[in-house]
N, C-alpha and C. Protein backbone atom coordinates (compact mmCIF):
# COMPACT_ATOMS: atom_id res chain seq x y z
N UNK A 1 -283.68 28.24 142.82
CA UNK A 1 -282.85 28.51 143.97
C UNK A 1 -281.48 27.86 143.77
N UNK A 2 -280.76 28.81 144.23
CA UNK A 2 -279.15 27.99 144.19
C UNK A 2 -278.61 27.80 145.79
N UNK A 3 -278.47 26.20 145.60
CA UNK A 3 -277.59 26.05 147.17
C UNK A 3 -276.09 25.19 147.09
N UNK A 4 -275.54 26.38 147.70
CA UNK A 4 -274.08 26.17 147.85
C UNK A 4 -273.85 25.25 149.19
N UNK A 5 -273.36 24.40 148.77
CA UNK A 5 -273.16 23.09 150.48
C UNK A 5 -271.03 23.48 150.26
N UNK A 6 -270.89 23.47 151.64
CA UNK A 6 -269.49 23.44 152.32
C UNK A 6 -269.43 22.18 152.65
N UNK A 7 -268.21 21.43 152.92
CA UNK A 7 -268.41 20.44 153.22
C UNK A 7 -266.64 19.65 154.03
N UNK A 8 -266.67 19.33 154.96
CA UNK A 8 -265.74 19.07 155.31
C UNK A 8 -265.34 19.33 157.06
N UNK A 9 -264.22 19.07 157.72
CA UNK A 9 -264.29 19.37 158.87
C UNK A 9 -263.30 20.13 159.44
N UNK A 10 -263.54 21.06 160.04
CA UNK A 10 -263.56 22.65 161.19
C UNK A 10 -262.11 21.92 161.98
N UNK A 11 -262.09 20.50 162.47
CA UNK A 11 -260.87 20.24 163.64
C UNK A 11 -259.92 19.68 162.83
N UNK A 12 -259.99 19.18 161.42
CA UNK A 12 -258.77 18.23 160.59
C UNK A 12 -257.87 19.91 159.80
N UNK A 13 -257.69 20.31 160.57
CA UNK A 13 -256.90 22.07 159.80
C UNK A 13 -257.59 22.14 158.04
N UNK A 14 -256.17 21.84 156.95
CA UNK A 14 -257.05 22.62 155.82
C UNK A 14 -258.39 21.82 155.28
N UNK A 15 -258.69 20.67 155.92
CA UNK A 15 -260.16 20.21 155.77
C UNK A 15 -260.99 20.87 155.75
N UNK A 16 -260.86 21.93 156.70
CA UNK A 16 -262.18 23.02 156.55
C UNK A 16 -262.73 23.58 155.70
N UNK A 17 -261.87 24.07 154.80
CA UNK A 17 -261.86 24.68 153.29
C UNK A 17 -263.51 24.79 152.93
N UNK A 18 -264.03 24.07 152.99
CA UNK A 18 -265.21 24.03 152.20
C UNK A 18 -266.31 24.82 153.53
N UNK A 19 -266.21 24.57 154.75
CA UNK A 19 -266.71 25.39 155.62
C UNK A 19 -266.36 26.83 155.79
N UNK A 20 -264.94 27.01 155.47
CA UNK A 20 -264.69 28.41 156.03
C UNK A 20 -265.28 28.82 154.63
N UNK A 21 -265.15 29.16 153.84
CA UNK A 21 -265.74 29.25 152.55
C UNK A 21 -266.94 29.41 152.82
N UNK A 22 -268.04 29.08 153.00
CA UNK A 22 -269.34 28.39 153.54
C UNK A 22 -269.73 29.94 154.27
N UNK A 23 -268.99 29.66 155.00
CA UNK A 23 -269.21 30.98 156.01
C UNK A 23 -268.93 32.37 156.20
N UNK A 24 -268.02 32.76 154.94
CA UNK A 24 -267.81 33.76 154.35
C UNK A 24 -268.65 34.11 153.36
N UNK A 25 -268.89 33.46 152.47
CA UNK A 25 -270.20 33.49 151.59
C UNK A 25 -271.98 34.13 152.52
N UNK A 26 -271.94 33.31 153.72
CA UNK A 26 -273.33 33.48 154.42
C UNK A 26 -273.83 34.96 154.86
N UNK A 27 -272.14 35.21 154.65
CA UNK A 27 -272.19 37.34 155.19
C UNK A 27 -272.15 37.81 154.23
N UNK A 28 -272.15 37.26 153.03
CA UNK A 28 -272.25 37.84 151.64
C UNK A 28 -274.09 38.28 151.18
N UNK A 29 -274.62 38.99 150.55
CA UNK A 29 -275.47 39.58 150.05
C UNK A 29 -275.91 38.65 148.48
N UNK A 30 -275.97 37.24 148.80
CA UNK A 30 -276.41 36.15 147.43
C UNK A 30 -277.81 36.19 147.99
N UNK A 31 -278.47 36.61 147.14
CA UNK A 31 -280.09 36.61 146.76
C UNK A 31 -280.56 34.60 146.47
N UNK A 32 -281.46 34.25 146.51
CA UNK A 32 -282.35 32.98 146.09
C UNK A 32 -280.99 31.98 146.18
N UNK A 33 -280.35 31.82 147.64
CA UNK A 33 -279.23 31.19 148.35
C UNK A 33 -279.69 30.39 149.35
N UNK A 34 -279.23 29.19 149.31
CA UNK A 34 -279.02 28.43 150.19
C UNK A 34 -278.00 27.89 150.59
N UNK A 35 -277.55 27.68 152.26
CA UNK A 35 -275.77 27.48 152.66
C UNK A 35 -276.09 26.31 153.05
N UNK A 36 -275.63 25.17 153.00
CA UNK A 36 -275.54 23.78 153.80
C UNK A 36 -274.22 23.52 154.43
N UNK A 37 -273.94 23.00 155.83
CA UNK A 37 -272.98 23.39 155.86
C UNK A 37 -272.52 21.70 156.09
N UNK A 38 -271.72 20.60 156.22
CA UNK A 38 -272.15 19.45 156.25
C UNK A 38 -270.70 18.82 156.60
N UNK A 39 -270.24 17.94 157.78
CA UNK A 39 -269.01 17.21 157.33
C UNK A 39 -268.99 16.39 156.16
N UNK A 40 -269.95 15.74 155.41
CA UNK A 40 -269.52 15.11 154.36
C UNK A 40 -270.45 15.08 153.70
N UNK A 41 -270.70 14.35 152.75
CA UNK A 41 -272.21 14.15 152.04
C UNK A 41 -272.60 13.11 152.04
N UNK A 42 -274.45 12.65 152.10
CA UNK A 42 -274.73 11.53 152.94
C UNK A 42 -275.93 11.80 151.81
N UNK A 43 -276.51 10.81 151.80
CA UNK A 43 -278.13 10.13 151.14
C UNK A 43 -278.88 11.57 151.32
N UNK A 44 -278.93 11.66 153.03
CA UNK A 44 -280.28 12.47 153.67
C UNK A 44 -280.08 14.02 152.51
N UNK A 45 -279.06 14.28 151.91
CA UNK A 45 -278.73 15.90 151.38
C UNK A 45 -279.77 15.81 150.35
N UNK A 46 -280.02 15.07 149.78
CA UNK A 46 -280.58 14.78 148.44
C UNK A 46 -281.91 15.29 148.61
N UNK A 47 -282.86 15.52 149.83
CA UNK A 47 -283.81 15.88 150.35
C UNK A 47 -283.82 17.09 149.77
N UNK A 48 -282.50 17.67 150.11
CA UNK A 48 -282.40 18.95 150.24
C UNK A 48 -282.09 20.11 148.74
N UNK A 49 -281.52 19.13 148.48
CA UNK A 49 -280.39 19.40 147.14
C UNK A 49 -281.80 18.90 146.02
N UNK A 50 -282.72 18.66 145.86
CA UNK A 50 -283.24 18.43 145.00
C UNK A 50 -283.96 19.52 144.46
N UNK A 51 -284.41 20.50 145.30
CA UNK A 51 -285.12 21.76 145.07
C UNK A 51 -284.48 22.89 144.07
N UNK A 52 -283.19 22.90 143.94
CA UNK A 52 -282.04 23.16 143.52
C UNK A 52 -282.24 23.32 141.87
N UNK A 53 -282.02 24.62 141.56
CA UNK A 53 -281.69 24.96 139.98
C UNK A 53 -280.27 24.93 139.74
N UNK A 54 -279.24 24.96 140.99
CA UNK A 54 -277.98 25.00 140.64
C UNK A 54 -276.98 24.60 142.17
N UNK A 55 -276.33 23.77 141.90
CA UNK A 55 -275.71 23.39 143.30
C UNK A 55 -273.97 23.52 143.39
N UNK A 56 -273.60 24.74 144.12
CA UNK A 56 -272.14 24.44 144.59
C UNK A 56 -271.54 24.43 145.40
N UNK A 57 -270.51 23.03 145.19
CA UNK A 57 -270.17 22.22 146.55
C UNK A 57 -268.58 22.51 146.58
N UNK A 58 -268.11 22.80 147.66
CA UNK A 58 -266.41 23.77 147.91
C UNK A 58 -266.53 22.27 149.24
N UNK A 59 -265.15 21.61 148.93
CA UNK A 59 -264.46 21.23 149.38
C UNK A 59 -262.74 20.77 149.11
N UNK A 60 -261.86 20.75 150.19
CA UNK A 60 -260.94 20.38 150.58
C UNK A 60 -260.62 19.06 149.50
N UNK A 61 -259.16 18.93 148.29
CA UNK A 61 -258.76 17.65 147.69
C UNK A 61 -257.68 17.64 148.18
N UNK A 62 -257.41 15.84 148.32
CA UNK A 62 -255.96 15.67 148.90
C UNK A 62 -255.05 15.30 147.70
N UNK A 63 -254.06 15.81 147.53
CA UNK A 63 -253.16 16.41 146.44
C UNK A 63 -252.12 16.14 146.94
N UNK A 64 -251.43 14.99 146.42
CA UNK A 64 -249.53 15.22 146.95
C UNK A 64 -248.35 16.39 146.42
N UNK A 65 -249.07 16.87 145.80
CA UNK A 65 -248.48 17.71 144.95
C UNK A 65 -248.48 19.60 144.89
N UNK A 66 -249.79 19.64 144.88
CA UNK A 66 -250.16 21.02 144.11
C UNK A 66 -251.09 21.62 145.44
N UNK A 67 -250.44 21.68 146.49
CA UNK A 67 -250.92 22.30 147.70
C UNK A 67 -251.45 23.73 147.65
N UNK A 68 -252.72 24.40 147.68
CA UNK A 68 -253.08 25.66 148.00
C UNK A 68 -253.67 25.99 146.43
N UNK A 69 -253.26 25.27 145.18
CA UNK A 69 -253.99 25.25 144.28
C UNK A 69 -255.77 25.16 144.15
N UNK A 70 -256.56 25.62 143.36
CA UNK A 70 -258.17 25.28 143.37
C UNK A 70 -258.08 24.73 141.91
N UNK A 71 -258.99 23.68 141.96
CA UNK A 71 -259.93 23.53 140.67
C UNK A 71 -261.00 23.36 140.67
N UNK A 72 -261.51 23.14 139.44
CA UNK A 72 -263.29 22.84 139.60
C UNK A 72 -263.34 21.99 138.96
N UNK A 73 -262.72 20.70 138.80
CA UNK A 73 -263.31 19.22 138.09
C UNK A 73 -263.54 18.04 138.98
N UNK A 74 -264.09 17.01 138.02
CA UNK A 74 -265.17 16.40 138.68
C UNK A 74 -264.38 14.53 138.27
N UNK A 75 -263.25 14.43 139.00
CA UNK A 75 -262.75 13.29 138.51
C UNK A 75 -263.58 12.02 138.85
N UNK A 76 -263.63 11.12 137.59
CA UNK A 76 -264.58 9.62 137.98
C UNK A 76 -263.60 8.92 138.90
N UNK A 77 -264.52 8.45 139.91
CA UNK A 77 -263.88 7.48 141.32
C UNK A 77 -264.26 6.46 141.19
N UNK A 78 -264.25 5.31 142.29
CA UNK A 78 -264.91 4.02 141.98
C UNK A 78 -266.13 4.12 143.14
N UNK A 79 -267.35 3.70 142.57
CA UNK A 79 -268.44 3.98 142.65
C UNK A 79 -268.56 2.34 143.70
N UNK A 80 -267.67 1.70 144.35
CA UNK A 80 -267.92 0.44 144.79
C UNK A 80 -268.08 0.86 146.27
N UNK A 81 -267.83 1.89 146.42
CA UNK A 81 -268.29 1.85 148.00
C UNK A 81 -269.32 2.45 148.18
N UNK A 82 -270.02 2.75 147.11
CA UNK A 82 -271.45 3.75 147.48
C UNK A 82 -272.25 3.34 148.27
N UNK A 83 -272.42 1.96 148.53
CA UNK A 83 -272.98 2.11 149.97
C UNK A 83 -272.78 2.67 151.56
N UNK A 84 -271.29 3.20 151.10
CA UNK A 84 -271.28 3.88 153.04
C UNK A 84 -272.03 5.21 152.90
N UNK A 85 -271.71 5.63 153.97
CA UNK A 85 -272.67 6.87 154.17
C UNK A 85 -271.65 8.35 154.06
N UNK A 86 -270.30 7.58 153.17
CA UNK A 86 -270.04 8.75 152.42
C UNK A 86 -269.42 8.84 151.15
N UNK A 87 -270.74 9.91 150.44
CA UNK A 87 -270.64 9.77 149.21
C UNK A 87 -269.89 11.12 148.04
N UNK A 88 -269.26 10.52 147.16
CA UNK A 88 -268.89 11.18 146.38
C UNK A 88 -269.93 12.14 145.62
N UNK A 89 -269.68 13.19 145.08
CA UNK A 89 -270.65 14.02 144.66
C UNK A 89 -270.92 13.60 143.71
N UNK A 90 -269.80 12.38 142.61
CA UNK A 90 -270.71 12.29 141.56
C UNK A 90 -271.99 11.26 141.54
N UNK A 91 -271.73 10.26 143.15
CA UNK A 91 -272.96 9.89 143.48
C UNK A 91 -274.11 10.77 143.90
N UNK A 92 -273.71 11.67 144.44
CA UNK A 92 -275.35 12.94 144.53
C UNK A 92 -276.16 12.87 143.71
N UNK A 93 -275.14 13.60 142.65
CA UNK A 93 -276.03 13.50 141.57
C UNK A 93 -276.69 12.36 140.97
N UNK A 94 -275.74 11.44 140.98
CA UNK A 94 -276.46 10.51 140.15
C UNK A 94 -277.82 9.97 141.33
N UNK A 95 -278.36 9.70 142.23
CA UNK A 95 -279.14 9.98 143.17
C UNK A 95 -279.82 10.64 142.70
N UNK A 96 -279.82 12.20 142.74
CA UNK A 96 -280.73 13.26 142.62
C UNK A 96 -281.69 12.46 140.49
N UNK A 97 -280.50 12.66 140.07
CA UNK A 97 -281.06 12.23 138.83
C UNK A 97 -282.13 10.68 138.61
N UNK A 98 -281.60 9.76 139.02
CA UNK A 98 -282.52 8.66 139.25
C UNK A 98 -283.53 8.23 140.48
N UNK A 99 -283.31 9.12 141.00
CA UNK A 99 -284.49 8.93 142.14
C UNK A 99 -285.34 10.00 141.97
N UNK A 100 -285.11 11.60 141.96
CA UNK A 100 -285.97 12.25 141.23
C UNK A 100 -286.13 12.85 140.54
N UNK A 101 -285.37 12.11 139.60
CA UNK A 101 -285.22 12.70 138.17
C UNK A 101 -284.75 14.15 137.81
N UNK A 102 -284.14 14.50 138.48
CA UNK A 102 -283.61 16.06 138.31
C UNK A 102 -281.82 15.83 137.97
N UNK A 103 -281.62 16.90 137.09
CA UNK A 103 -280.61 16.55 136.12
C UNK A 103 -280.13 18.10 136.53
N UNK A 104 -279.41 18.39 137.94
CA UNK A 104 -279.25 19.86 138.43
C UNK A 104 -277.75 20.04 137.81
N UNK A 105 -277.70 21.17 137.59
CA UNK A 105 -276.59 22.05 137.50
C UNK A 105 -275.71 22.46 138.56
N UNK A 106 -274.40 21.93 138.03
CA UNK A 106 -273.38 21.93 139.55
C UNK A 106 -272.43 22.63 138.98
N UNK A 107 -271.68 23.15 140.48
CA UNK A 107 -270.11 23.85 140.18
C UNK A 107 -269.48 22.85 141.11
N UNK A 108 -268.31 22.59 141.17
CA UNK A 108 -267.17 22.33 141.64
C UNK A 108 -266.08 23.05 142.44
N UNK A 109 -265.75 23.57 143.48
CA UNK A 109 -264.63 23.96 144.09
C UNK A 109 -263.79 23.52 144.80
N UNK A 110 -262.81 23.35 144.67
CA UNK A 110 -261.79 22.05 145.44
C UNK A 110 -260.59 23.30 145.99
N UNK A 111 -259.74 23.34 146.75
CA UNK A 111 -258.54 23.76 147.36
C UNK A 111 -257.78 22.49 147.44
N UNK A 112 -256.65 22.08 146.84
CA UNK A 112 -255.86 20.77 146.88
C UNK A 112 -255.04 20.82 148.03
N UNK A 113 -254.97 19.92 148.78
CA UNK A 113 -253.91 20.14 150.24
C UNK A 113 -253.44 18.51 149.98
N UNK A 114 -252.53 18.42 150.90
CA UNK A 114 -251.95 17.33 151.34
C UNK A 114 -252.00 17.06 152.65
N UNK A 115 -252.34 18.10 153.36
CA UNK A 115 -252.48 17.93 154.83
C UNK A 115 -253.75 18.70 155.53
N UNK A 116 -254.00 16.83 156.49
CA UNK A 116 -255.32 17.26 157.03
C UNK A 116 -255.22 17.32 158.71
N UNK A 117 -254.13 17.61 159.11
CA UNK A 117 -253.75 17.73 160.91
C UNK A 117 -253.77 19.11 160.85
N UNK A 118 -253.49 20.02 159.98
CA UNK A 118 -253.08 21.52 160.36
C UNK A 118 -253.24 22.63 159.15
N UNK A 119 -253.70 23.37 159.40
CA UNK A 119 -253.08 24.33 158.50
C UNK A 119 -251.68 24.82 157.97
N UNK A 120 -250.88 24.54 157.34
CA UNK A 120 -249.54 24.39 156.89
C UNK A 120 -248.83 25.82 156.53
N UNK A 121 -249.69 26.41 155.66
CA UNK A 121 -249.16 27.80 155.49
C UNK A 121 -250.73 28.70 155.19
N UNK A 122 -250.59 28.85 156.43
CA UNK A 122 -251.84 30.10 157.02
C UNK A 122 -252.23 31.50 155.45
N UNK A 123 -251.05 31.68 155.19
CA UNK A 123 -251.18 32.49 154.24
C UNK A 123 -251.76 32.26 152.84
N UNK A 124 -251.71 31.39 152.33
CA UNK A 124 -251.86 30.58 151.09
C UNK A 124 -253.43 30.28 151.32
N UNK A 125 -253.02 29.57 152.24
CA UNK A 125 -254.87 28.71 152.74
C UNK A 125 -255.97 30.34 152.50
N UNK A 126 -255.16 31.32 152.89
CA UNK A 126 -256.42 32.04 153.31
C UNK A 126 -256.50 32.92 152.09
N UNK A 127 -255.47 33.50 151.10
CA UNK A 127 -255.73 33.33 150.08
C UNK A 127 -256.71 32.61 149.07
N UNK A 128 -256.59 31.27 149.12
CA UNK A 128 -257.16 30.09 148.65
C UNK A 128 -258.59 30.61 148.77
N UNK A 129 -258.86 30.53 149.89
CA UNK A 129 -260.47 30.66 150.73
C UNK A 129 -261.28 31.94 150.11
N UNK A 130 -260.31 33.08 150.17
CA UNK A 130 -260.66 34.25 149.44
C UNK A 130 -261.02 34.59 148.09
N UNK A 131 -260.02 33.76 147.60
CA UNK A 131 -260.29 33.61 146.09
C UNK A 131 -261.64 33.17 145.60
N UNK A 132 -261.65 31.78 146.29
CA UNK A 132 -263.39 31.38 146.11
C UNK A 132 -264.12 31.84 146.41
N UNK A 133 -264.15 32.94 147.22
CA UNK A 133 -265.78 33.07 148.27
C UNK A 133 -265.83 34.80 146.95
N UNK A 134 -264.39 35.32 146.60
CA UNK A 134 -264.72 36.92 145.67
C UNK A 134 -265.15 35.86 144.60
N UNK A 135 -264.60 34.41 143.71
CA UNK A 135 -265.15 34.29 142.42
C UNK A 135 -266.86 33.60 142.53
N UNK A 136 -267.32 32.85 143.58
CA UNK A 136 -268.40 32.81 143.87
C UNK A 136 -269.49 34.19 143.84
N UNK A 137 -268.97 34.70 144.81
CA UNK A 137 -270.13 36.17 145.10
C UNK A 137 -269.92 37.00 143.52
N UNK A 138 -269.29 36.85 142.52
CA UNK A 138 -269.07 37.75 141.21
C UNK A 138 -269.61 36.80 140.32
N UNK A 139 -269.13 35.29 140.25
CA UNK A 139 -269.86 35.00 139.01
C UNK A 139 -271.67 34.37 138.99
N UNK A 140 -271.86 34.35 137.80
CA UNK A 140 -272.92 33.98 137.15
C UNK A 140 -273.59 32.87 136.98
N UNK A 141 -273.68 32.18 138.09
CA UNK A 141 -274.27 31.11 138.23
C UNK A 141 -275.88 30.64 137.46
C-alpha cells in the first residue's frame, strides 16, 4: 500500500500546500492509496505509516529565496529537538526503521515559500499545487 500524508496548515496561507495537494489527489482515481491529512508529523503517524510499501509526504519549505519553486530533497537538520512532538521526516523514518524495522520507500514534495500569513501570488501557488497532484497521479511509484 502507498500512503501519501499532506501535511501542514489550511489558516497559515501557502502552509497549506501539502493539504491542498492532499485533497486534490483524494478525487483522484489512485488504487492501494492512502491520504493522511495531518498539521505536522508526530510519533502517533508511525502507527500508521508503518504498513506502508511507499510513503509520500507534500509539504510547504520556507525558502528566502526561490518562492513557488518544488523539490523533492531530503536536507539533514539537527536531530536535537526530536523530542518535541514535531518531527522532521527524516526522524519518521528513522522511527519507522528502528522501532519496526521497516526501511520504507519515500518521496519528497516540498513547494518553497517564504510566506506563511497569506497566499502571495494566488497564481503561482496554484500552479505549484497542480503540478504535484498531475506528477503524483502519472508517476510510478
Amino acid at each position: 500500500m502507498q500512503i501519501i500524508i499532506g501535511f501542514g496548515n489550511e489558516l497559515r496561507g501557502e502552509d497549506s500546500f501539502g493539504i491542498e495537494v492532499l485533497k486534490k489527489l483524494q478525487n483522484s482515481n489512485l488504487s492501494n492509496t492512502k491520504f493522511i491529512s495531518t498539521l505536522q508529523l508526530t510519533p502517533e503517524l508511525c502507527l500508521e505509516l508503518k504498513e506502508a510499501e511507499n510513503i509520500i509526504f507534500i509539504d510547504a519549505a520556507y525558502s528566502l529565496d526561490e518562492s513557488y519553486t518544488l523539490s523533492c530533497s531530503l536536507k539533514q537538520t539537527n536531530f536535537s529537538n526530536s523530542v518535541s512532538h514535531h518531527l522532521s521526516i527524516e526522524v519518521i523514518l528513522t522511527m519507522l526503521e528502528k522501532l519496526y524495522d521497516k526501511k520504507i520507500a519515500f518521496e519528497i514534495f516540498s513547494m518553497q515559500t517564504k510566506n506563511f500569513d497569506k497566499i502571495v501570488n494566488k497564481k503561482r501557488y496554484e500552479e505549484a499545487v497542480k503540478k504535484t497532484v498531475n506528477f503524483i497521479k502519472t508517476a510510478n511509484f
